[in-house]
C-alpha atoms as a PDB file:
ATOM      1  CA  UNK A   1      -6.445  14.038 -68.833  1.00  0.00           C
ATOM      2  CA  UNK A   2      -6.370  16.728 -71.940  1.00  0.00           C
ATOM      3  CA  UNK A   3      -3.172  17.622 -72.861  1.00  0.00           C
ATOM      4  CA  UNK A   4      -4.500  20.451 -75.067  1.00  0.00           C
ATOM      5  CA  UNK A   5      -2.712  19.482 -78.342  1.00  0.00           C
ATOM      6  CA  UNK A   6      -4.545  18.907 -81.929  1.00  0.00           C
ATOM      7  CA  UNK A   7      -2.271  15.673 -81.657  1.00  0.00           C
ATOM      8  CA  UNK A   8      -3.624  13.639 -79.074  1.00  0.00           C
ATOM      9  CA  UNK A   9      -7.171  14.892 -80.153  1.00  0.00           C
ATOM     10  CA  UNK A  10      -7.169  13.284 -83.467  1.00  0.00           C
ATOM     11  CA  UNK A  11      -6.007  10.332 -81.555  1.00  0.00           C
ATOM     12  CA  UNK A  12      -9.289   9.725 -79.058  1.00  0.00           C
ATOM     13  CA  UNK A  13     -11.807   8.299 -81.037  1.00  0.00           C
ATOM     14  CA  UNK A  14     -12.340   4.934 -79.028  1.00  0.00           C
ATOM     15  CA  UNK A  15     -15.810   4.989 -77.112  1.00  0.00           C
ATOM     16  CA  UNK A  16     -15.431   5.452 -73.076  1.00  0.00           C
ATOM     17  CA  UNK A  17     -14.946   2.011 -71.296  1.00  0.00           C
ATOM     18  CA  UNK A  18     -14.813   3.105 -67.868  1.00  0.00           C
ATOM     19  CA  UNK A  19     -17.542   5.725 -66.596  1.00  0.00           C
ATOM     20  CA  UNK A  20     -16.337   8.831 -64.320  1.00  0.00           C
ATOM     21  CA  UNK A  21     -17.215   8.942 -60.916  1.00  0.00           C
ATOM     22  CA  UNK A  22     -20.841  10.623 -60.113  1.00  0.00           C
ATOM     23  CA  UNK A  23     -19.132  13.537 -58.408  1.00  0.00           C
ATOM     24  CA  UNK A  24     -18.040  11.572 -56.070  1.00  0.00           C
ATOM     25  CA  UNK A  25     -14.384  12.057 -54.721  1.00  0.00           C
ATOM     26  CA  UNK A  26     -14.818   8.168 -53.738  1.00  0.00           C
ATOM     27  CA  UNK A  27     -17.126   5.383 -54.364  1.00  0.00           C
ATOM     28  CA  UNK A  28     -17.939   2.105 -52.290  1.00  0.00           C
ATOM     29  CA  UNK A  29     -17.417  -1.023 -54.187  1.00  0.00           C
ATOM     30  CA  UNK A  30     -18.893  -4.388 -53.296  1.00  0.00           C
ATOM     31  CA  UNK A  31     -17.292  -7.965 -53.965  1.00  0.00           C
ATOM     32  CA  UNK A  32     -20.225 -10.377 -55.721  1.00  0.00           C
ATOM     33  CA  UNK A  33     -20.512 -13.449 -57.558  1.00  0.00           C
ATOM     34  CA  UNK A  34     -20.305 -13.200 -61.177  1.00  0.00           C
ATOM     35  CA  UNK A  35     -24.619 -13.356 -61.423  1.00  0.00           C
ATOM     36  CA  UNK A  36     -26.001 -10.333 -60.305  1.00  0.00           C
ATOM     37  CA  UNK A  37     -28.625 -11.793 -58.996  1.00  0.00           C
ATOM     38  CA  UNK A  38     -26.802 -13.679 -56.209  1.00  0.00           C
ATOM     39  CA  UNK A  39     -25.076 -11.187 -54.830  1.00  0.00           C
ATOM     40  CA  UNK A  40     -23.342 -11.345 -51.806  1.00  0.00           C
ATOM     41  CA  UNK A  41     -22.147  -8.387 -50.079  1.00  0.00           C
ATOM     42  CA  UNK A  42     -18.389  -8.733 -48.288  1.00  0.00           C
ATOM     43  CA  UNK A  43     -16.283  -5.675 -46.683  1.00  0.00           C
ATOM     44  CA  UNK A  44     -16.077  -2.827 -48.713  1.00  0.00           C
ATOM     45  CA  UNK A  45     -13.446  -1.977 -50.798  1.00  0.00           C
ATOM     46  CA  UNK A  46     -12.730   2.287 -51.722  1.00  0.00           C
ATOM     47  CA  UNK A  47     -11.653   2.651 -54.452  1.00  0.00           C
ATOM     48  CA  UNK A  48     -10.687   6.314 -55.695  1.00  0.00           C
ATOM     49  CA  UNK A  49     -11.170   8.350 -58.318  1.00  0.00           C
ATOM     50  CA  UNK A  50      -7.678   8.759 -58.637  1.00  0.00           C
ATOM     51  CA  UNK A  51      -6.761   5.154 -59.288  1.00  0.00           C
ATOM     52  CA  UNK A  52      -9.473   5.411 -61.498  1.00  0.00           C
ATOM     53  CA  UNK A  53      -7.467   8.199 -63.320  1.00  0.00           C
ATOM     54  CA  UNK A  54      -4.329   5.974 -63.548  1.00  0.00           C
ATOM     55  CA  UNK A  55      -5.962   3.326 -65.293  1.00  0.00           C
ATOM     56  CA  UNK A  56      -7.172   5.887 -67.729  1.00  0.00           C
ATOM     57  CA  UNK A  57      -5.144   5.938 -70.832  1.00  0.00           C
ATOM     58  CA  UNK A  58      -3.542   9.446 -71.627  1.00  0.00           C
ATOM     59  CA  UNK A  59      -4.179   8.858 -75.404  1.00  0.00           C
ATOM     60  CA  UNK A  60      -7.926   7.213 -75.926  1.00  0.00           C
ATOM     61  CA  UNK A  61      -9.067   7.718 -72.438  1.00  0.00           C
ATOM     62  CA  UNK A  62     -10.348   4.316 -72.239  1.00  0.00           C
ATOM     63  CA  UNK A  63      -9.573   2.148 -69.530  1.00  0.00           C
ATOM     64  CA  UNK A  64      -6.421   0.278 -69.658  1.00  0.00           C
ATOM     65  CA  UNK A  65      -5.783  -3.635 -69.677  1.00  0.00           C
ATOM     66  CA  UNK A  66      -2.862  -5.642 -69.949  1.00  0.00           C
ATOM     67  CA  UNK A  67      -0.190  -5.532 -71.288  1.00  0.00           C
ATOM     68  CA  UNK A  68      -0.474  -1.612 -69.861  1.00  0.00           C
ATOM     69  CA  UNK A  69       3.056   0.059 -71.586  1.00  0.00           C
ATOM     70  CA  UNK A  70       5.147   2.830 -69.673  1.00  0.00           C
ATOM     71  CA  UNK A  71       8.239   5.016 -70.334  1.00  0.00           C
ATOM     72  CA  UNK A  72      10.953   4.822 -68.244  1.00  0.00           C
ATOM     73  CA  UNK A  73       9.955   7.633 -66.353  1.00  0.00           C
ATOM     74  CA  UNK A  74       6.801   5.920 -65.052  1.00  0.00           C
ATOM     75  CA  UNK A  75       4.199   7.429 -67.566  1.00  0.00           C
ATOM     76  CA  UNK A  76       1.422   4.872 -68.682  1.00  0.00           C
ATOM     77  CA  UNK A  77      -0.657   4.082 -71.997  1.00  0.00           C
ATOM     78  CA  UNK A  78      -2.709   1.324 -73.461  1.00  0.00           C
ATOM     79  CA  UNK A  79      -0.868  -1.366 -75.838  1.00  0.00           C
ATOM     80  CA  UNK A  80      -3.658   0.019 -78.368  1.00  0.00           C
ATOM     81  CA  UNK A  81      -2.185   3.616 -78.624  1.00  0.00           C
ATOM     82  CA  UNK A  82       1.904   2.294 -78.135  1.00  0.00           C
ATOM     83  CA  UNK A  83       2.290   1.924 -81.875  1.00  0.00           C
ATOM     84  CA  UNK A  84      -0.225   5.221 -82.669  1.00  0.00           C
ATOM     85  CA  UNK A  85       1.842   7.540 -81.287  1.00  0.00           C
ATOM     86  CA  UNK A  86       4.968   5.948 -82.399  1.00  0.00           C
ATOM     87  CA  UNK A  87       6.719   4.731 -79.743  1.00  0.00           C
ATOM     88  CA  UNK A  88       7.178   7.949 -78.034  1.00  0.00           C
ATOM     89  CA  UNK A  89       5.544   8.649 -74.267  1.00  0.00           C
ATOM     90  CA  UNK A  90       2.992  11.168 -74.843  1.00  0.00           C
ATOM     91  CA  UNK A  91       3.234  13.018 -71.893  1.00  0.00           C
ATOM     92  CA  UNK A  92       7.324  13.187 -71.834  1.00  0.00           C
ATOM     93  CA  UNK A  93       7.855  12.419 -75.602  1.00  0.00           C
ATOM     94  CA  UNK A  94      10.839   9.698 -74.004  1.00  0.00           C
ATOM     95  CA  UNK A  95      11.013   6.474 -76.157  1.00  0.00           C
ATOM     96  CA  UNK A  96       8.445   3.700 -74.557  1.00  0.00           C
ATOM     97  CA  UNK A  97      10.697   0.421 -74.958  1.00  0.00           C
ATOM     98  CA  UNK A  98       8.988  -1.979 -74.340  1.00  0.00           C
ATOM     99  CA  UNK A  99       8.370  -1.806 -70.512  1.00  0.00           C
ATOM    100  CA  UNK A 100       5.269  -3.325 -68.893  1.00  0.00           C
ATOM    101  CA  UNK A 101       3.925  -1.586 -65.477  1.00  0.00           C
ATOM    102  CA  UNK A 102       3.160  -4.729 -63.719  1.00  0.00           C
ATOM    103  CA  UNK A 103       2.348  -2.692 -60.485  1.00  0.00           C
ATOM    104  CA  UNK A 104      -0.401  -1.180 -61.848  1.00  0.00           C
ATOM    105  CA  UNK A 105      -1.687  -4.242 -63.768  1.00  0.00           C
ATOM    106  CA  UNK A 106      -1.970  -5.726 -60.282  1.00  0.00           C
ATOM    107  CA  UNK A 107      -3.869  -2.715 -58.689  1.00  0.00           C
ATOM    108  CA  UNK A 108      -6.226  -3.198 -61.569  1.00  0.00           C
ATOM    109  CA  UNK A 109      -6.696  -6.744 -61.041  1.00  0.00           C
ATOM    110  CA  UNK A 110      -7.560  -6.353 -57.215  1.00  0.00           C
ATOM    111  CA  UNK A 111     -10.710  -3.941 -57.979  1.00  0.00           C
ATOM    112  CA  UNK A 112     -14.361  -4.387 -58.841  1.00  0.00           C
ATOM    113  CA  UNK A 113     -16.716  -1.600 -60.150  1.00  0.00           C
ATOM    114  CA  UNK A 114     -20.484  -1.678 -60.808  1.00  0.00           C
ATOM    115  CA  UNK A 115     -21.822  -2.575 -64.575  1.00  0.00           C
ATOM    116  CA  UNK A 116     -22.212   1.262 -66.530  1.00  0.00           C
ATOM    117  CA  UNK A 117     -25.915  -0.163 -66.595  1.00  0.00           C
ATOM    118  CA  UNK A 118     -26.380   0.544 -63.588  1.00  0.00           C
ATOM    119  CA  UNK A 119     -29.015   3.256 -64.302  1.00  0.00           C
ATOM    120  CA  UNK A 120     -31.211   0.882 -66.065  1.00  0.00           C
ATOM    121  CA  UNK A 121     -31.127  -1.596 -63.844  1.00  0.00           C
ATOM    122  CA  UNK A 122     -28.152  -4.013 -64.049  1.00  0.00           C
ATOM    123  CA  UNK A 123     -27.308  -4.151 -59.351  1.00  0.00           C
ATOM    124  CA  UNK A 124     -23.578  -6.517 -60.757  1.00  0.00           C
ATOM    125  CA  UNK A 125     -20.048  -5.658 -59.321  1.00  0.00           C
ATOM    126  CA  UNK A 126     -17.720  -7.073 -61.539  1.00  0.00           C
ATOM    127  CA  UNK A 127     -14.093  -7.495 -61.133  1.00  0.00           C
ATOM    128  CA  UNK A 128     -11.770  -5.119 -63.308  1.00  0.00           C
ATOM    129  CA  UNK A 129     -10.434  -7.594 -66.004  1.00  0.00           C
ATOM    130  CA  UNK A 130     -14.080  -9.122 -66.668  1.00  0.00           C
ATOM    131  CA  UNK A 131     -16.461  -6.066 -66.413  1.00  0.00           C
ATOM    132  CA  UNK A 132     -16.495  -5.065 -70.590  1.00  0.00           C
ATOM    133  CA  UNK A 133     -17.348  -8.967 -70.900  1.00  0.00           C
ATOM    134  CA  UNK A 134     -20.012  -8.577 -68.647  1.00  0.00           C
ATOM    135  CA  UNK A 135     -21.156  -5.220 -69.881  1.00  0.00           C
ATOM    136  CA  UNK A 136     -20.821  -6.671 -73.717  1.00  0.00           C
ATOM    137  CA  UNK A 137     -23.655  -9.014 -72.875  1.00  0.00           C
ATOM    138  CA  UNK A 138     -25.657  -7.452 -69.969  1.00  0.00           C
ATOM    139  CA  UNK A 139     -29.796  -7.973 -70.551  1.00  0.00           C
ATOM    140  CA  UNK A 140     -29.490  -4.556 -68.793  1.00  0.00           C
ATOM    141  CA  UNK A 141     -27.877  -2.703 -71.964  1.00  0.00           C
ATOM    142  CA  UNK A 142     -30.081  -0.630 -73.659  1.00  0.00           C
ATOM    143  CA  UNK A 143     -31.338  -1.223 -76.996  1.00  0.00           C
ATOM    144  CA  UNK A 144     -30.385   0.595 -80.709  1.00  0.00           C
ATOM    145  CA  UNK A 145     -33.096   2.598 -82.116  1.00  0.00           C
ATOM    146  CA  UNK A 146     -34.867  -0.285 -84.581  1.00  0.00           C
ATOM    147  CA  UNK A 147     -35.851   2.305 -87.500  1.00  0.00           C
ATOM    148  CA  UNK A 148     -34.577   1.484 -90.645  1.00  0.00           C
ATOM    149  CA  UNK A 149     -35.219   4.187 -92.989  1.00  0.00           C
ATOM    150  CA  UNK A 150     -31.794   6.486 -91.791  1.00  0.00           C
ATOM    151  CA  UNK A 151     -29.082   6.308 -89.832  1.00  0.00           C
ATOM    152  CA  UNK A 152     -30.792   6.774 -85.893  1.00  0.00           C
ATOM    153  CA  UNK A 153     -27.910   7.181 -83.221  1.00  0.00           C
ATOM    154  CA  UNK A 154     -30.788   6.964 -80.273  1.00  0.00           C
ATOM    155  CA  UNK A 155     -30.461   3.830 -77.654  1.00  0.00           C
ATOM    156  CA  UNK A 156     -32.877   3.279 -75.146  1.00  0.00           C
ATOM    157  CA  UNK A 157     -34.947   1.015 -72.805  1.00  0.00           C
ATOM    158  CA  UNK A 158     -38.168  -0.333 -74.892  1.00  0.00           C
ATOM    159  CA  UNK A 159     -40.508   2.348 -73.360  1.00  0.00           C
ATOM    160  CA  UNK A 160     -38.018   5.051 -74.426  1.00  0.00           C
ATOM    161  CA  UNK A 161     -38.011   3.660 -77.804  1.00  0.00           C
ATOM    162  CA  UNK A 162     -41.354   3.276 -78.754  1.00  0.00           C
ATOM    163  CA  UNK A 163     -41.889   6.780 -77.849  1.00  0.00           C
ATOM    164  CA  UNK A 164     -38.929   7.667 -79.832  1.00  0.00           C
ATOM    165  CA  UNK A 165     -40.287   5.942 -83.101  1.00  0.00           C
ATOM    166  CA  UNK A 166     -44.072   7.051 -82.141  1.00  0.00           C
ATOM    167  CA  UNK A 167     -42.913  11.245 -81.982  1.00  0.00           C
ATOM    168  CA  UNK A 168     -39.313  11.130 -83.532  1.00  0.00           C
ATOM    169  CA  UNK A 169     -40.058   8.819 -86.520  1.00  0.00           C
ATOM    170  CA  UNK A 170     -43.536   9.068 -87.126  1.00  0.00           C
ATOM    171  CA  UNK A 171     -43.781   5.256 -87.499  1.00  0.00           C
ATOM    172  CA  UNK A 172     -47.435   4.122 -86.913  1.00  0.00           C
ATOM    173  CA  UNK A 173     -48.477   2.154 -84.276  1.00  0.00           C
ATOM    174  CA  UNK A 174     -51.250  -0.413 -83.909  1.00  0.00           C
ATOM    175  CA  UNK A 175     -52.480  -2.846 -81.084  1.00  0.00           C
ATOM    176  CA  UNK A 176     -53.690  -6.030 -81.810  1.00  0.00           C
ATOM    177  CA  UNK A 177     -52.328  -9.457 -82.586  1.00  0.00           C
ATOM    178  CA  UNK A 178     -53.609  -9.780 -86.183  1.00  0.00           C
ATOM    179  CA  UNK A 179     -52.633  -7.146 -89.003  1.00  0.00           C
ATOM    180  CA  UNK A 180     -53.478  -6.150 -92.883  1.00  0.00           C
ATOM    181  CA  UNK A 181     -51.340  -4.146 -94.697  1.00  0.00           C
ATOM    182  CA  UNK A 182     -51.327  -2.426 -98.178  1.00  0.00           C
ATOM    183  CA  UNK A 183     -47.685  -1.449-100.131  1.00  0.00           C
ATOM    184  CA  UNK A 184     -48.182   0.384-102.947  1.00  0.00           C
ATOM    185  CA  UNK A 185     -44.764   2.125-105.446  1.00  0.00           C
ATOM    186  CA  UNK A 186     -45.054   3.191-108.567  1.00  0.00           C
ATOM    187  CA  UNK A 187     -41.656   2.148-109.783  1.00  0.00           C
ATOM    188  CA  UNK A 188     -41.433  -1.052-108.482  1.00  0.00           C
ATOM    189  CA  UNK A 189     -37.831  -1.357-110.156  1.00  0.00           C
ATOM    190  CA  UNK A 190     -36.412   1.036-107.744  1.00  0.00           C
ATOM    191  CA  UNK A 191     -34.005  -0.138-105.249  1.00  0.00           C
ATOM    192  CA  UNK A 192     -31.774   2.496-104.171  1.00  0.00           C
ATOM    193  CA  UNK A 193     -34.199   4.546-102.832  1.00  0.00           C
ATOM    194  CA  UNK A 194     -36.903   2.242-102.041  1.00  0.00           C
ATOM    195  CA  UNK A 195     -39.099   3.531 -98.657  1.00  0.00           C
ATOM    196  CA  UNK A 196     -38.607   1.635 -95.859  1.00  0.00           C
ATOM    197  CA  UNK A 197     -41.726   0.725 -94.187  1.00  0.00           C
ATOM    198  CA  UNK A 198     -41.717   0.244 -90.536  1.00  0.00           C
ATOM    199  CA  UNK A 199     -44.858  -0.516 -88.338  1.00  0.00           C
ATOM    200  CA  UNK A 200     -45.424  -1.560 -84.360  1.00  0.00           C
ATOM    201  CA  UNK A 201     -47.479  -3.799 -83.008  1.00  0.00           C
ATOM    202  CA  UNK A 202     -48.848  -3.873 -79.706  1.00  0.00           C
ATOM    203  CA  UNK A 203     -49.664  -7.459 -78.177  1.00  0.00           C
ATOM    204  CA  UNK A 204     -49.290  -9.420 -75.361  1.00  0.00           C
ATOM    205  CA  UNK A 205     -47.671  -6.635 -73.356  1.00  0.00           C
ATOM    206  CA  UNK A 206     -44.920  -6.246 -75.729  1.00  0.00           C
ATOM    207  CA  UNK A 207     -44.050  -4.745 -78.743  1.00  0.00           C
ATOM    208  CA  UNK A 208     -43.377  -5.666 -82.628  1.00  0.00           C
ATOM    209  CA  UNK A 209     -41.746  -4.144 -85.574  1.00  0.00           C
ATOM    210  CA  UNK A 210     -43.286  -4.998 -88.762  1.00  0.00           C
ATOM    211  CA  UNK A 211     -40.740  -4.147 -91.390  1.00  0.00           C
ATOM    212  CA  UNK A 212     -41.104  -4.472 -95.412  1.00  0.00           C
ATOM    213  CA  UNK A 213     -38.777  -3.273 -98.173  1.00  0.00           C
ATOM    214  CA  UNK A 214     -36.971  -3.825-101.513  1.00  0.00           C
ATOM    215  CA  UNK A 215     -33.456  -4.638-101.740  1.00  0.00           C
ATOM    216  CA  UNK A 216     -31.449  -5.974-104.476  1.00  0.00           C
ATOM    217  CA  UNK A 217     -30.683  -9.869-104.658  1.00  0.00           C
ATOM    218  CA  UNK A 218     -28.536 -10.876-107.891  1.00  0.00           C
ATOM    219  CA  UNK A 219     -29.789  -8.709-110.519  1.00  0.00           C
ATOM    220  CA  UNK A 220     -33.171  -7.954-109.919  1.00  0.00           C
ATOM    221  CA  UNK A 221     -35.120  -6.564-106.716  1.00  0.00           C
ATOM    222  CA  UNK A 222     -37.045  -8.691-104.554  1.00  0.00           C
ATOM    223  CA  UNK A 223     -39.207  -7.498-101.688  1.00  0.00           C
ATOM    224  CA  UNK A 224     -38.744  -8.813 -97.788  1.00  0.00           C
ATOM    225  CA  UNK A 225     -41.328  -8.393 -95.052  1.00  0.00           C
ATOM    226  CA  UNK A 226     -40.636  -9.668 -91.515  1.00  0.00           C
ATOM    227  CA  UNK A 227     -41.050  -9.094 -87.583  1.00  0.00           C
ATOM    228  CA  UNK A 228     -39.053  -8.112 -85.044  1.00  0.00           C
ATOM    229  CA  UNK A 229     -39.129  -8.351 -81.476  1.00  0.00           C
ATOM    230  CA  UNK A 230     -38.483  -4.954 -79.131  1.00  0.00           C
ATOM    231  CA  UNK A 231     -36.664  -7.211 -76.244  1.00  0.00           C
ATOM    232  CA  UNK A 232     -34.001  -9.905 -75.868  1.00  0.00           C
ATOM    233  CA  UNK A 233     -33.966 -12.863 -78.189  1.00  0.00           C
ATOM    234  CA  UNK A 234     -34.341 -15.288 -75.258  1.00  0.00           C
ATOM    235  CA  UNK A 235     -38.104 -13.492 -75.006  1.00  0.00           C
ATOM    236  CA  UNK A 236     -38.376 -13.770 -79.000  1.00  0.00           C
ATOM    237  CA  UNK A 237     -38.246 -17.106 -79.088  1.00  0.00           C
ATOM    238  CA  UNK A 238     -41.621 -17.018 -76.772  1.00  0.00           C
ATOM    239  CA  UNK A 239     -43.620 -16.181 -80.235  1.00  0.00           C
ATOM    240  CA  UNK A 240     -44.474 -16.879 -83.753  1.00  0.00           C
ATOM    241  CA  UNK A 241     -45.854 -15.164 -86.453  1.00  0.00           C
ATOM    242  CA  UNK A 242     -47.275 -15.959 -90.025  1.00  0.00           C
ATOM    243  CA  UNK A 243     -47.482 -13.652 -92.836  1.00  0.00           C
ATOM    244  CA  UNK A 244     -49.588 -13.849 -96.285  1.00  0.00           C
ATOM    245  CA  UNK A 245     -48.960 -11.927 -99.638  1.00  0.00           C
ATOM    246  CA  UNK A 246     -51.096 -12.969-103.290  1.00  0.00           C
ATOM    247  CA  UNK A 247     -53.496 -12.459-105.697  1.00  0.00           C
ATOM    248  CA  UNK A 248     -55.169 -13.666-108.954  1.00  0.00           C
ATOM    249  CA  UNK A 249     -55.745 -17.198-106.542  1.00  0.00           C
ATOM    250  CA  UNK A 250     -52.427 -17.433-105.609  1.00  0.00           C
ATOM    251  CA  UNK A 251     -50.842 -16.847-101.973  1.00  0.00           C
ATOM    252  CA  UNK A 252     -47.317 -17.309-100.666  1.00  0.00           C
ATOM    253  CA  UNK A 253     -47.560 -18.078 -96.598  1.00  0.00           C
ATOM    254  CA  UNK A 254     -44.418 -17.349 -94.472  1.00  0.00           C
ATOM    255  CA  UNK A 255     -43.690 -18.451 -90.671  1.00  0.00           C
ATOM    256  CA  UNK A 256     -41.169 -18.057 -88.312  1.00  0.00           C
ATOM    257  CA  UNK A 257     -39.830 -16.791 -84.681  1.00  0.00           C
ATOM    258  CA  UNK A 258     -39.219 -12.760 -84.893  1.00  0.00           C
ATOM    259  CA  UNK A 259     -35.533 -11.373 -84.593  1.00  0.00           C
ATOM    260  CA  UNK A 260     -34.850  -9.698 -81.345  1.00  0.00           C
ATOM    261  CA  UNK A 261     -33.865  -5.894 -81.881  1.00  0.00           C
ATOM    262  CA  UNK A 262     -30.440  -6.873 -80.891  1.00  0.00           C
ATOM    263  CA  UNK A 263     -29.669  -7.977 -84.619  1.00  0.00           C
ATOM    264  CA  UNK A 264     -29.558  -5.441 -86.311  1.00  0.00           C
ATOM    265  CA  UNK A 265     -32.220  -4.897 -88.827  1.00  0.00           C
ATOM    266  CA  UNK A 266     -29.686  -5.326 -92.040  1.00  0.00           C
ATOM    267  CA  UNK A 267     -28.616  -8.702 -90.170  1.00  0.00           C
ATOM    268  CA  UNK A 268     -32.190 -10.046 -90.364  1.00  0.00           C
ATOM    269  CA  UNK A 269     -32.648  -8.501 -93.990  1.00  0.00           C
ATOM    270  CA  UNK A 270     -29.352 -10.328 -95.194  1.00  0.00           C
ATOM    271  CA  UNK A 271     -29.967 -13.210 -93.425  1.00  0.00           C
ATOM    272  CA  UNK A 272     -33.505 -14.011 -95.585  1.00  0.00           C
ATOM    273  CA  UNK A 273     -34.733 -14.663 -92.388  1.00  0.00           C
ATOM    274  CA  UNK A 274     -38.847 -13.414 -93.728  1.00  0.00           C
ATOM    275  CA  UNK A 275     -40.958 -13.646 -96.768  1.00  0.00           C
ATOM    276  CA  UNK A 276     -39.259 -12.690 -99.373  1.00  0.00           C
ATOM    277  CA  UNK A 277     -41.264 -12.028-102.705  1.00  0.00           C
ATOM    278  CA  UNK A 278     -39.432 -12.338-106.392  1.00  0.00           C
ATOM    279  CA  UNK A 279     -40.180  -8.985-108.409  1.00  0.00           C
ATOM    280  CA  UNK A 280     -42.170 -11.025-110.976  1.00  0.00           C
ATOM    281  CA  UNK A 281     -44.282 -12.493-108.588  1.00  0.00           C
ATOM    282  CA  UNK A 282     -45.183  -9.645-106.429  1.00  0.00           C
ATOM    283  CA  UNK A 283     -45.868  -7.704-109.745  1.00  0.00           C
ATOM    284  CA  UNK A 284     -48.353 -10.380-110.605  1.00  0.00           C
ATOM    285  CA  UNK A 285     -50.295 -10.533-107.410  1.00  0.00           C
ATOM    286  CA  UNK A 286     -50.118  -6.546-107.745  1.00  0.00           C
ATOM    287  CA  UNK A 287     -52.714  -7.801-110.835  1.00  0.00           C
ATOM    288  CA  UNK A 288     -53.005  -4.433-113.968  1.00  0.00           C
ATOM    289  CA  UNK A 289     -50.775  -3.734-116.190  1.00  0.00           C
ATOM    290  CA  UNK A 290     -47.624  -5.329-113.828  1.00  0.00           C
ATOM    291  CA  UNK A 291     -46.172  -1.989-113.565  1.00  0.00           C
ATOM    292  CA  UNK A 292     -47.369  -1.006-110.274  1.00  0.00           C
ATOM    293  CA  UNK A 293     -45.912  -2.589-107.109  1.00  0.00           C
ATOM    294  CA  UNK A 294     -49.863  -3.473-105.411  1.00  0.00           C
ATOM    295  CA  UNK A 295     -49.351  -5.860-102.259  1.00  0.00           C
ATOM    296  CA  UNK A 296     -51.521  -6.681 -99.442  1.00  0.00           C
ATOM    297  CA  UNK A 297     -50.014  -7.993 -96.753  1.00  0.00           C
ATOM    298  CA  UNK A 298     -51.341 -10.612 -93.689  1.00  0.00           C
ATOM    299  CA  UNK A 299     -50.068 -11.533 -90.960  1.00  0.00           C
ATOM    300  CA  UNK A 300     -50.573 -12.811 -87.159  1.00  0.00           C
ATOM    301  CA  UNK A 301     -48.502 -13.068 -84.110  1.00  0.00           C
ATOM    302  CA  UNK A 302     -49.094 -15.475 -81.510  1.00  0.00           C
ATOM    303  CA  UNK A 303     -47.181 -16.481 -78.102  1.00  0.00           C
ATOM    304  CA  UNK A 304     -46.441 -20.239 -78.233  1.00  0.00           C
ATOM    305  CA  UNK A 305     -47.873 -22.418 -74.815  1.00  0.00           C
END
């Protein structure tokens, strides 16, 4: 509903809850258990695109959930936008109160609409009041675009995304289960705009990100390699992976279970959850005249029996 004033624009900036209907003046909705897998189909239920439309809020445009606020001429918002427009009914400007529409908090309560992931899989009909739960924590959801180097909007399935990093990014890719890698900076002091290195790995039918960078810890920079899985964390925990840094006879060894994609990759990096490598150190397996940040990195992935 667009009510065509600069008002009400500035006020929807929540993300859509609720999808449209598919050009469809009505869709058929199916009662199942809360696993998707177990459905079991019972009589049909229509439910409208027009009692869709009431339970869209006039302000956001997300979907509406109790308490659900109206004027005293019947119009309806979400308790979320009651104290943004300041207690006046923004379609008849009347004073809200503090009146709850119970009638249409029960309409809501009675329906059940398919998962928005439906298009990548997810077959669950949820009821009203617990499909955002659902949808919050659906394995169906796709995934955030795992490049670290900018600010990348892109979601996707895995397939979509390793294209995406492939052509979009230019990250390289590799197959293979064991890896050697060279980091070389000039300045190994710099921080701020260190490059962030990305790399995939191809093994076992899935994929890996390899990531290494400097950020700052305390006072002084340290460096932080570490793996990432492209798939859920229940799947992550299906593999381990080692990885080797030194020099001048000395080594540091890390091991560990790679991070599913759904942390995000500043999570893992603030979390010390990888090798991390002390400035003075790395600058001493980088051999010279400790000036120039020289590191060879090792590592191997394996899937655990």
């Amino acid at each position: 509903m667009a009510s065509g004033s600069p008002y009400f624009d500035d006020l929807r900036s929540k993300p859509e809850v609720i999808d449209p209907p598919q050009n469809e003046d009505m869709m058929d909705i199916r009662e199942t258990v809360d696993h998707p897998i177990q459905n079991e189909l019972k009589p049909n239920v229509a439910v409208s695109s027009s009692v869709r439309e009431l339970l869209e809020c006039p302000v956001c445009l997300n979907a509406m959930y109790p308490p659900i606020h109206q004027c005293s001429n019947g119009h309806t918002l979400c308790s979320g936008c009651k104290p943004r427009v300041h207690n006046r009914c923004p379609t008849c400007r009347h004073e809200l109160g503090n009146i709850r529409c119970l009638a249409l908090e029960k309409v809501a309560a009675s329906l059940e609409l398919p998962c928005k992931y439906h298009t990548y899989g997810c077959i669950g009909i949820y009821p009203y009041y617990s499909k955002v739960k659902h949808e919050s924590q659906c394995v169906y959801r796709p995934y955030s675009c795992p490049y670290a180097g900018s600010e990348c909007s892109v979601v996707g399935d895995i397939p979509y995304l390793v294209a995406h990093l492939k052509d979009d990014h230019k990250v390289d890719m590799h197959s293979g289960s064991t890896f050697n890698h060279r980091y070389v900076k000039s300045n190994p002091q710099e921080v701020e705009n260190a490059t962030w290195m990305l790399t995939v790995f191809s093994c076992f039918g899935q994929y890996f990100c390899l990531h290494f960078e400097a950020f700052q810890l305390g006072m002084a920079p340290v460096y932080i390699a570490f793996l990432r899985f492209m798939g859920d964390d229940n799947d992550a925990k299906n593999y381990s992976y080692s990885l080797e840094v030194g020099g001048n006879g000395r080594k540091m060894v890390w091991q560990g279970v790679p991070r599913s994609i759904r942390d995000s990759h500043r999570k893992v990096r603030d979390s010390f959850d990888g090798l991390i490598i002390q400035r003075n150190m790395a600058l001493f397996f980088s051999g010279g005249d400790r000036k120039e940040l020289k590191l060879r990195v090792t590592g191997r992935i394996w899937k655990e029996q």
